[in-house]
PDB file of N, CA and C in Angstrom:
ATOM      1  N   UNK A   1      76.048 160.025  31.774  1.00  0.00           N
ATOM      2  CA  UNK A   1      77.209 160.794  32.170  1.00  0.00           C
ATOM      3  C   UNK A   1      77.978 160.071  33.272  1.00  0.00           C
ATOM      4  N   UNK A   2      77.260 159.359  33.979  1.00  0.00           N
ATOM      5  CA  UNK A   2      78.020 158.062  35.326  1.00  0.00           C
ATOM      6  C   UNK A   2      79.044 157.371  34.600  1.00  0.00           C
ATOM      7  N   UNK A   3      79.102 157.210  33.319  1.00  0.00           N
ATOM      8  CA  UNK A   3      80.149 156.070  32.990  1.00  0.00           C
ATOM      9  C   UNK A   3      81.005 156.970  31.985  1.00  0.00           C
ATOM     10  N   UNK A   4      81.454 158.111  32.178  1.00  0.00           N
ATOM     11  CA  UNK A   4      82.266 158.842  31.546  1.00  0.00           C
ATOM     12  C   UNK A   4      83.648 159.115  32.179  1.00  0.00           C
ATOM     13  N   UNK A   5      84.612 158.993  31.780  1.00  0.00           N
ATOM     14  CA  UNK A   5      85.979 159.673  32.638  1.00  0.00           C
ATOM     15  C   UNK A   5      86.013 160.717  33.027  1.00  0.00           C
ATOM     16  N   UNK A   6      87.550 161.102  33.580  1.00  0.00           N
ATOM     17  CA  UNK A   6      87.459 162.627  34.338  1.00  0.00           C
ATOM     18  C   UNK A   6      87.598 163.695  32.448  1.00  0.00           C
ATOM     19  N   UNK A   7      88.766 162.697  32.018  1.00  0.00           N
ATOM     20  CA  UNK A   7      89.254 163.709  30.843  1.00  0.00           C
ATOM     21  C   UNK A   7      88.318 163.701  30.091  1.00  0.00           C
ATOM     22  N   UNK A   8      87.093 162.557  29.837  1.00  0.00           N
ATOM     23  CA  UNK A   8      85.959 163.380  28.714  1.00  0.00           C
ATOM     24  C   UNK A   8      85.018 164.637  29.588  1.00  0.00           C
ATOM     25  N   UNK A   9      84.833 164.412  30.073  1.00  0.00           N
ATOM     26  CA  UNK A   9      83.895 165.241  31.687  1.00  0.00           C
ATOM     27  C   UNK A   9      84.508 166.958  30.991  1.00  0.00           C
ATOM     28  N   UNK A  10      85.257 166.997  31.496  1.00  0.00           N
ATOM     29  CA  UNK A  10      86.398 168.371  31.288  1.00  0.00           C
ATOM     30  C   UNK A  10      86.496 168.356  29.668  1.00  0.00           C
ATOM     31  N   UNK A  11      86.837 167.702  28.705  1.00  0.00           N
ATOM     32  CA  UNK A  11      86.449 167.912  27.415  1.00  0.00           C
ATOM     33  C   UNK A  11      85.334 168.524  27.152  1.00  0.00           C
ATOM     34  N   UNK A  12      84.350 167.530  27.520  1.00  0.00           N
ATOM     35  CA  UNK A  12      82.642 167.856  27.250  1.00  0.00           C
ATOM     36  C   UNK A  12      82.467 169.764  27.431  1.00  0.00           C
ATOM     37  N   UNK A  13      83.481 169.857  28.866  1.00  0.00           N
ATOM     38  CA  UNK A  13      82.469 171.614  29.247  1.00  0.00           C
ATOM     39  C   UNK A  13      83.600 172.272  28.755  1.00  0.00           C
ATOM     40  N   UNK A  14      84.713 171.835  27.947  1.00  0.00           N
ATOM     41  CA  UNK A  14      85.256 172.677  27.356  1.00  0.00           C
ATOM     42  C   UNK A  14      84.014 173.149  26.282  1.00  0.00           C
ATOM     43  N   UNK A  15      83.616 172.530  25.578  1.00  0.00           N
ATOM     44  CA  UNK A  15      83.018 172.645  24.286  1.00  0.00           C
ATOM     45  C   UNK A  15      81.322 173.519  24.598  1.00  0.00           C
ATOM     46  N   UNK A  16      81.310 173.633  25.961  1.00  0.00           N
ATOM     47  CA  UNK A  16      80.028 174.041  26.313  1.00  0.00           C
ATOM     48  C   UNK A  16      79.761 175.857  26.087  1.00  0.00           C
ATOM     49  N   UNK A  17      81.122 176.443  25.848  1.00  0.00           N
ATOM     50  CA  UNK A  17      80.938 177.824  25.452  1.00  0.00           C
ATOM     51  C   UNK A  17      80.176 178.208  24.367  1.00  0.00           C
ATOM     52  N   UNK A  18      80.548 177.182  23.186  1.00  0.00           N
ATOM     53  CA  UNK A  18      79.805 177.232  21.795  1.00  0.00           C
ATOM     54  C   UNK A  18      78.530 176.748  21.717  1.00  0.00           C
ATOM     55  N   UNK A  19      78.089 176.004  22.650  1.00  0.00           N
ATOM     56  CA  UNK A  19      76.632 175.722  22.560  1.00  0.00           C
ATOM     57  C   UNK A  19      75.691 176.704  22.622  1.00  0.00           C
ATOM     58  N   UNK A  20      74.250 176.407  21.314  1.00  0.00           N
ATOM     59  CA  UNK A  20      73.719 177.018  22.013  1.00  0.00           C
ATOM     60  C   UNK A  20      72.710 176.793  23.006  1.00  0.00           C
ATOM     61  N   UNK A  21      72.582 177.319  24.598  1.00  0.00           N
ATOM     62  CA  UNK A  21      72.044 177.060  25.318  1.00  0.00           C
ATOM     63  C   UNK A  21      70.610 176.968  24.973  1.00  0.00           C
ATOM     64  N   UNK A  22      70.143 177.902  24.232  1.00  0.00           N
ATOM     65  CA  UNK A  22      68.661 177.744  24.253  1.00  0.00           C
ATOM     66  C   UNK A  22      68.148 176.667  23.638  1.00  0.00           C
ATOM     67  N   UNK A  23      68.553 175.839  23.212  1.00  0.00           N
ATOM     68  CA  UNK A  23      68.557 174.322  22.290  1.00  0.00           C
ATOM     69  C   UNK A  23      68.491 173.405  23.072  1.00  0.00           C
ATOM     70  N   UNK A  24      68.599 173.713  24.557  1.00  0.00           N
ATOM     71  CA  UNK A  24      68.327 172.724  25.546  1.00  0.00           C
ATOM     72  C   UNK A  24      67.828 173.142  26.919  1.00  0.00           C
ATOM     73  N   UNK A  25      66.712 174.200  26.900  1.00  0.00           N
ATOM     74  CA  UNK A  25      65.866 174.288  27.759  1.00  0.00           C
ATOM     75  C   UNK A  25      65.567 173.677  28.812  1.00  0.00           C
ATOM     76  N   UNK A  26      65.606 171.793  28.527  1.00  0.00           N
ATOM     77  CA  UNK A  26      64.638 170.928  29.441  1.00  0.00           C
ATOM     78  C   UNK A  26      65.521 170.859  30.679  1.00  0.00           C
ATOM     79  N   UNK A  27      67.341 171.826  30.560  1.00  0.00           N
ATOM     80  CA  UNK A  27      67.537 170.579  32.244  1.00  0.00           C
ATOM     81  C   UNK A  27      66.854 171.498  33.581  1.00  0.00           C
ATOM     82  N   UNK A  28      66.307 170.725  34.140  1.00  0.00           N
ATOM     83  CA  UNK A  28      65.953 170.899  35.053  1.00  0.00           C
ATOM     84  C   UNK A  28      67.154 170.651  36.521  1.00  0.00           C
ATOM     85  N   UNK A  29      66.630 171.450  37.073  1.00  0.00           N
ATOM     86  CA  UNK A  29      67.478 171.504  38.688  1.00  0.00           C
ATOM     87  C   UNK A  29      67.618 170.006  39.002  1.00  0.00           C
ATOM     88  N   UNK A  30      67.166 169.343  39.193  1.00  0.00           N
ATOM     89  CA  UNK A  30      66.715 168.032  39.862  1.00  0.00           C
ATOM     90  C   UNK A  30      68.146 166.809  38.534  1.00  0.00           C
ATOM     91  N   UNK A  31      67.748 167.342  37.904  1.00  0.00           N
ATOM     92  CA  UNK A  31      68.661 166.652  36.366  1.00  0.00           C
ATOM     93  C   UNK A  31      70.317 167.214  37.019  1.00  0.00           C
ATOM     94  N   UNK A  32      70.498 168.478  37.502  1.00  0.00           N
ATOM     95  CA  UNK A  32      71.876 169.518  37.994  1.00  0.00           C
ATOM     96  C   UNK A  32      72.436 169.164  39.245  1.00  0.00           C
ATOM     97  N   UNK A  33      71.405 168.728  40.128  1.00  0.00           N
ATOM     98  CA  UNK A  33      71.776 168.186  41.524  1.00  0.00           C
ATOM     99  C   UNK A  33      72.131 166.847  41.081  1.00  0.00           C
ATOM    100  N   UNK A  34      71.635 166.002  40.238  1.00  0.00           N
ATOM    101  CA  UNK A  34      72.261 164.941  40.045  1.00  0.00           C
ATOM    102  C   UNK A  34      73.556 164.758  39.393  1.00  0.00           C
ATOM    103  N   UNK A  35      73.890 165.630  38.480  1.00  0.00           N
ATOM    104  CA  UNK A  35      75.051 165.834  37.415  1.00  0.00           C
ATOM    105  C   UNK A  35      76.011 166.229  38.571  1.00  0.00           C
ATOM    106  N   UNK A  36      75.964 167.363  39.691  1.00  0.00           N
ATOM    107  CA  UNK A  36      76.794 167.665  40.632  1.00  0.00           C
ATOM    108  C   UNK A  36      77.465 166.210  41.481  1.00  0.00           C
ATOM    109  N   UNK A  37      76.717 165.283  41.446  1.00  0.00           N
ATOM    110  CA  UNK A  37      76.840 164.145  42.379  1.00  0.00           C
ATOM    111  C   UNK A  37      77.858 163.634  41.669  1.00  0.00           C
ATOM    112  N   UNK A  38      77.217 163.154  40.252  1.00  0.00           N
ATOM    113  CA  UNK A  38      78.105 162.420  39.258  1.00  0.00           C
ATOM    114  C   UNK A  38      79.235 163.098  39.011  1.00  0.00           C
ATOM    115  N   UNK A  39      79.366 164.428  38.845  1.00  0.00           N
ATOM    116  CA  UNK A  39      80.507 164.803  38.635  1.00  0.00           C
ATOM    117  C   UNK A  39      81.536 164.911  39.846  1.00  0.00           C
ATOM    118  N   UNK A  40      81.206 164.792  40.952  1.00  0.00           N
ATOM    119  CA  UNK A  40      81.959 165.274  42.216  1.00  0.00           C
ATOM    120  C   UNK A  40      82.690 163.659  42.453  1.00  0.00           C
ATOM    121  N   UNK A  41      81.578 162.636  42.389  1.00  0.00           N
ATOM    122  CA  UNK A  41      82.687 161.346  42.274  1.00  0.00           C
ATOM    123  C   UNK A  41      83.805 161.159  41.509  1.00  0.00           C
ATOM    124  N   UNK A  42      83.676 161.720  39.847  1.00  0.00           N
ATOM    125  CA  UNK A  42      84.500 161.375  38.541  1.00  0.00           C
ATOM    126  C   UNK A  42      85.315 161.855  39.071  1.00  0.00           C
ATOM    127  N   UNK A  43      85.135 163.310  39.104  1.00  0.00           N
ATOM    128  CA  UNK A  43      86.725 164.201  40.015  1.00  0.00           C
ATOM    129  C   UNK A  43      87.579 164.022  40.589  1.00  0.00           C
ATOM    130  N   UNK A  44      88.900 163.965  40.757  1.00  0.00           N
ATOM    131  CA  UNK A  44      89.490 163.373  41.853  1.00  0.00           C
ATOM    132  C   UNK A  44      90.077 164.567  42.984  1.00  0.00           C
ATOM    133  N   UNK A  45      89.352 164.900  43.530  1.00  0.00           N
ATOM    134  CA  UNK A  45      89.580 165.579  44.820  1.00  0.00           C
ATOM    135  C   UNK A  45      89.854 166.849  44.943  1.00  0.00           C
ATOM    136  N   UNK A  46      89.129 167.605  43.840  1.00  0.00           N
ATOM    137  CA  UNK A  46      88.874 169.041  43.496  1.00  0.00           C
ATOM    138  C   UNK A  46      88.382 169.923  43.869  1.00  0.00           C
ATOM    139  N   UNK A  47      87.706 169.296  45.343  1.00  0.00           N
ATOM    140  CA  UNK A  47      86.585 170.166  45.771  1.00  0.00           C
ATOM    141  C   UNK A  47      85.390 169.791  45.513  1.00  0.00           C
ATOM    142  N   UNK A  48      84.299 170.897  45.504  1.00  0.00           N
ATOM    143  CA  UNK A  48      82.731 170.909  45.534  1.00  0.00           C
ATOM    144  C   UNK A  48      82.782 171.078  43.783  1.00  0.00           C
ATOM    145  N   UNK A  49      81.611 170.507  43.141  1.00  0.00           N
ATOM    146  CA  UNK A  49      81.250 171.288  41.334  1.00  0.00           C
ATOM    147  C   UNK A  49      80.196 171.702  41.668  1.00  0.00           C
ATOM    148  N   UNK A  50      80.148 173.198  41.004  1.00  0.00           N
ATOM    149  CA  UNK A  50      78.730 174.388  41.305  1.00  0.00           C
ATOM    150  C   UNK A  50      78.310 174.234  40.161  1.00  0.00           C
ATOM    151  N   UNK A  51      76.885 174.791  40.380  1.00  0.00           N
ATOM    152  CA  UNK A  51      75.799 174.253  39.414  1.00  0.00           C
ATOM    153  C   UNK A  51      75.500 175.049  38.187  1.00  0.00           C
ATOM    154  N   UNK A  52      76.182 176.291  38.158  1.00  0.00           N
ATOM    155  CA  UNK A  52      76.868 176.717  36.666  1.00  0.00           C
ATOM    156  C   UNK A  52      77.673 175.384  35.596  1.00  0.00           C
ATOM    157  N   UNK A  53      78.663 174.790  36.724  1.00  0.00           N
ATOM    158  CA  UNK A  53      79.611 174.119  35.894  1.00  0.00           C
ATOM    159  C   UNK A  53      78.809 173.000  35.770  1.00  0.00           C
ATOM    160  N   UNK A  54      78.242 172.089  36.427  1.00  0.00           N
ATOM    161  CA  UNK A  54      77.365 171.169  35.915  1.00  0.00           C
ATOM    162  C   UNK A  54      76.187 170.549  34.953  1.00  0.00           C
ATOM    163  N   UNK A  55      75.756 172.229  35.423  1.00  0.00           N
ATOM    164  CA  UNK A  55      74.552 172.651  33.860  1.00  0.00           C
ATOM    165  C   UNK A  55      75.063 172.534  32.777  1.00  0.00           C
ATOM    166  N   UNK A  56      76.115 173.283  32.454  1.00  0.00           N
ATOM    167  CA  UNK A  56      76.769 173.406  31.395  1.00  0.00           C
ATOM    168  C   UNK A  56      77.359 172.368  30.732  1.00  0.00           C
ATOM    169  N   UNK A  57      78.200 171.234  31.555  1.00  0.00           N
ATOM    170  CA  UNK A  57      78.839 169.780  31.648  1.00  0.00           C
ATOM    171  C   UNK A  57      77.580 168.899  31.114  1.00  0.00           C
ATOM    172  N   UNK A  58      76.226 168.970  31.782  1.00  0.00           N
ATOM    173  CA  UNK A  58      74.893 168.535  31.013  1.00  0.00           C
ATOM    174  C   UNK A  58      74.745 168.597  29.559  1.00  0.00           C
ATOM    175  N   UNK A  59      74.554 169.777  29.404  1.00  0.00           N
ATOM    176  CA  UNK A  59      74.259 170.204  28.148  1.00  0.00           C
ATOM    177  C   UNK A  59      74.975 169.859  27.017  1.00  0.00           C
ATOM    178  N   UNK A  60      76.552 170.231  27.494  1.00  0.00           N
ATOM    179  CA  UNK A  60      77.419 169.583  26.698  1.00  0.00           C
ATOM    180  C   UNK A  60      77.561 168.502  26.341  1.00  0.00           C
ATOM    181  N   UNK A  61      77.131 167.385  26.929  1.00  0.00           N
ATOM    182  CA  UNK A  61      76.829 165.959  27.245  1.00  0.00           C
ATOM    183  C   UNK A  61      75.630 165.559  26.102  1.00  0.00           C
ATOM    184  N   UNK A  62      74.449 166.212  26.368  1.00  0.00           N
ATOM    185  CA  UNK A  62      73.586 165.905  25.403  1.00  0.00           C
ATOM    186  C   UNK A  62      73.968 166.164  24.032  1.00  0.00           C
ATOM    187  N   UNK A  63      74.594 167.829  23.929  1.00  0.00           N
ATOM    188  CA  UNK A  63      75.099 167.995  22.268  1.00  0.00           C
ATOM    189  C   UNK A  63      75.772 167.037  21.949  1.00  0.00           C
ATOM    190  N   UNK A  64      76.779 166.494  22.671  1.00  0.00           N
ATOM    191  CA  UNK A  64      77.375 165.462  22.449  1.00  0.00           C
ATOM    192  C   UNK A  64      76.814 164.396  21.529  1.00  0.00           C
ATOM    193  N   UNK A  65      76.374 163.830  22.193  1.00  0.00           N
ATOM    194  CA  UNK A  65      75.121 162.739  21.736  1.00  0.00           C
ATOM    195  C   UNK A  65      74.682 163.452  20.874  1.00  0.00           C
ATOM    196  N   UNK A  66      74.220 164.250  20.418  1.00  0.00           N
ATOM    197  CA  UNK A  66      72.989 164.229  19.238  1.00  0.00           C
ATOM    198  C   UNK A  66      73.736 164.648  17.747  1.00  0.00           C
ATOM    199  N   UNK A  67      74.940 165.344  17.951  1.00  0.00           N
ATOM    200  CA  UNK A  67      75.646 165.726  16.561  1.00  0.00           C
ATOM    201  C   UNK A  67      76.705 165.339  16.320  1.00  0.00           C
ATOM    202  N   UNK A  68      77.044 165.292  14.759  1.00  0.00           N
ATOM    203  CA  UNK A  68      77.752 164.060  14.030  1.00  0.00           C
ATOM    204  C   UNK A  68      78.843 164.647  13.378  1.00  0.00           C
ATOM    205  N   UNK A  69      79.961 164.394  13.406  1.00  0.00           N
ATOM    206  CA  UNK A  69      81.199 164.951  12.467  1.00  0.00           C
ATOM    207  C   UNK A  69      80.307 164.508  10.750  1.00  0.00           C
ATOM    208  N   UNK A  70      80.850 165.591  10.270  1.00  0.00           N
ATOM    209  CA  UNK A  70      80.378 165.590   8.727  1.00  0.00           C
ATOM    210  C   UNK A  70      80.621 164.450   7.959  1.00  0.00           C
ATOM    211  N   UNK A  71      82.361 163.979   8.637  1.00  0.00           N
ATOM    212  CA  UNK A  71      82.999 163.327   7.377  1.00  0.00           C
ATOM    213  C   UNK A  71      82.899 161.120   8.127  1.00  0.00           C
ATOM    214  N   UNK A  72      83.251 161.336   9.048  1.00  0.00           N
ATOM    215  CA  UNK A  72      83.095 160.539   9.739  1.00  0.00           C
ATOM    216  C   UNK A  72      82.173 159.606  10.248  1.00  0.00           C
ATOM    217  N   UNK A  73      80.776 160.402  10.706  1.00  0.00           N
ATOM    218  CA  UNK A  73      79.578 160.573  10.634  1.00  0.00           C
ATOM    219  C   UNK A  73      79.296 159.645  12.498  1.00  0.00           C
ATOM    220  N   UNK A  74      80.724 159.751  13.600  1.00  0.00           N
ATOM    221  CA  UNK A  74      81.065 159.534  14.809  1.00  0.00           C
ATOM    222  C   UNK A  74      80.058 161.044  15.444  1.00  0.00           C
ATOM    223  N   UNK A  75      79.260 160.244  16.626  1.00  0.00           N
ATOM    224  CA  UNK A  75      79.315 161.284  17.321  1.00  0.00           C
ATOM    225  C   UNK A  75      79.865 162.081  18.222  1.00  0.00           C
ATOM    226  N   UNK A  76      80.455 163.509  18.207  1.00  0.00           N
ATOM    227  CA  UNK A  76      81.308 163.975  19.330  1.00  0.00           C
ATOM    228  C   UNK A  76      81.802 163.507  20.213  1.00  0.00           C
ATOM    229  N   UNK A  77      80.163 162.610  20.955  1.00  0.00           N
ATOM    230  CA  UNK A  77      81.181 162.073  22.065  1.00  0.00           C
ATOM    231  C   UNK A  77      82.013 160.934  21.599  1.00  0.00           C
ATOM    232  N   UNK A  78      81.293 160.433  20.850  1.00  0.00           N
ATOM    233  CA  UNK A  78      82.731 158.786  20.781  1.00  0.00           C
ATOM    234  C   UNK A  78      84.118 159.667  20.164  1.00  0.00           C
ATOM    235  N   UNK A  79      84.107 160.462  19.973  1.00  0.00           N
ATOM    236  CA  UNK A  79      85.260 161.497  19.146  1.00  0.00           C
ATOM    237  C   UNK A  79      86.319 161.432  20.401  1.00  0.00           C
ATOM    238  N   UNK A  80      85.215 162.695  21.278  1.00  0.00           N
ATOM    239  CA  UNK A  80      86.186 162.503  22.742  1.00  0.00           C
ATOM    240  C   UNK A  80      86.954 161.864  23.101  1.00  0.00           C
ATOM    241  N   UNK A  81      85.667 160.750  23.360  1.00  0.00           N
ATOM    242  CA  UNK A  81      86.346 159.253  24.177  1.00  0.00           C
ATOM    243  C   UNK A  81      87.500 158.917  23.683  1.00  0.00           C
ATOM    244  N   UNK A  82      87.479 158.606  22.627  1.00  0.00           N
ATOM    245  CA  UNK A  82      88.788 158.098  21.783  1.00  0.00           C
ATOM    246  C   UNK A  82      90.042 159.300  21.561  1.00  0.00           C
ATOM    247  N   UNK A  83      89.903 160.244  22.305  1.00  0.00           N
ATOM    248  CA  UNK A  83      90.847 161.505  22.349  1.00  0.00           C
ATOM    249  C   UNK A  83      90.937 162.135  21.247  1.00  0.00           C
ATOM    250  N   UNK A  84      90.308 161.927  20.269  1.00  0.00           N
ATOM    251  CA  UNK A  84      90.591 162.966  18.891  1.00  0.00           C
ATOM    252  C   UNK A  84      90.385 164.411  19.267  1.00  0.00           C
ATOM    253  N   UNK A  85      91.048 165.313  18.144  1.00  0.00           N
ATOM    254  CA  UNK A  85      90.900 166.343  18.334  1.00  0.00           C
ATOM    255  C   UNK A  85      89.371 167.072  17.831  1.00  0.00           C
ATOM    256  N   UNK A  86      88.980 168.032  18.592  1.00  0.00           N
ATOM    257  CA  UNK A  86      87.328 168.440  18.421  1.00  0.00           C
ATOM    258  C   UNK A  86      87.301 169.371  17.510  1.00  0.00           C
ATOM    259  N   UNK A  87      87.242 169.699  16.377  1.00  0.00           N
ATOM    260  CA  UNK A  87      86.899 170.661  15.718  1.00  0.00           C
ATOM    261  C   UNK A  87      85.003 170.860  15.915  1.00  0.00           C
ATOM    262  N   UNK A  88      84.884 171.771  16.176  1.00  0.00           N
ATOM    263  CA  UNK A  88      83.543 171.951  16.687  1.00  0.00           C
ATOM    264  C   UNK A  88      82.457 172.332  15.498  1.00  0.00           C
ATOM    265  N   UNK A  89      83.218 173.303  14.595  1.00  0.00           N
ATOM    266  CA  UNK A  89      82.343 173.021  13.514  1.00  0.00           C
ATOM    267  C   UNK A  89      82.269 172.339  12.212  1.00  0.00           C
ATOM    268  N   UNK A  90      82.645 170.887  12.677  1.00  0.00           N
ATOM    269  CA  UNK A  90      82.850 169.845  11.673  1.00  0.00           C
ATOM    270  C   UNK A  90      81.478 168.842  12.526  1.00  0.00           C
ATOM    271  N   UNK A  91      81.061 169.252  13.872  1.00  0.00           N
ATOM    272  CA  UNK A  91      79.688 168.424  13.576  1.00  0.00           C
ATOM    273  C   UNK A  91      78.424 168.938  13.523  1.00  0.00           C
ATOM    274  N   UNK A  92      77.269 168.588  12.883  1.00  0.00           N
ATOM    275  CA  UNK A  92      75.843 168.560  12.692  1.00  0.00           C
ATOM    276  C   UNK A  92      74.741 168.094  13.012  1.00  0.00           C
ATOM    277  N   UNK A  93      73.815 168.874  13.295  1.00  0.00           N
ATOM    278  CA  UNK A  93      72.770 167.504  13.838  1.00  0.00           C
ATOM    279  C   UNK A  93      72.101 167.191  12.781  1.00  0.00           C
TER     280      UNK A  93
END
């Protein structure tokens, strides 16, 4: 997540409403205090990020990574990166 921009960052936790959370149990606090760090640098001068929004920015991050547009067979995140538009249920794991 260190080598991500501000606009995928904010993409990513757009998409974090539809997740489902229980599919990613493992983050731990220690994983959230770090994501807060990383995210508070990317930011440009927004203030503090609370650890609701970071968890969530996590998580989103991993779905990212693990599921695949149907047709394409790109994962979300390289989707992002490259600014395409997200249809959310066009990927799969």
């Amino acid at each position: 997540m260190k080598n991500e921009s501000e606009k995928t960052l904010k993409k990513l936790h757009e998409q974090s409403s539809k997740i489902n959370v229980k599919d990613y149990p493992s983050i731990h606090n220690i994983e959230v205090d770090e994501g807060i760090s990383v995210l508070e640098s990317c930011f440009s001068g927004e203030g503090r990020v609370n650890q609701k929004y970071a968890k969530e920015t996590l998580i989103s991050h991993k779905y990212a990574q693990d599921v695949r547009h149907f047709e394409t067979n790109n994962t979300m995140l390289q989707d992002i990166r490259e600014g395409k538009k997200i249809v959310f249920n066009n990927y799969k794991k």
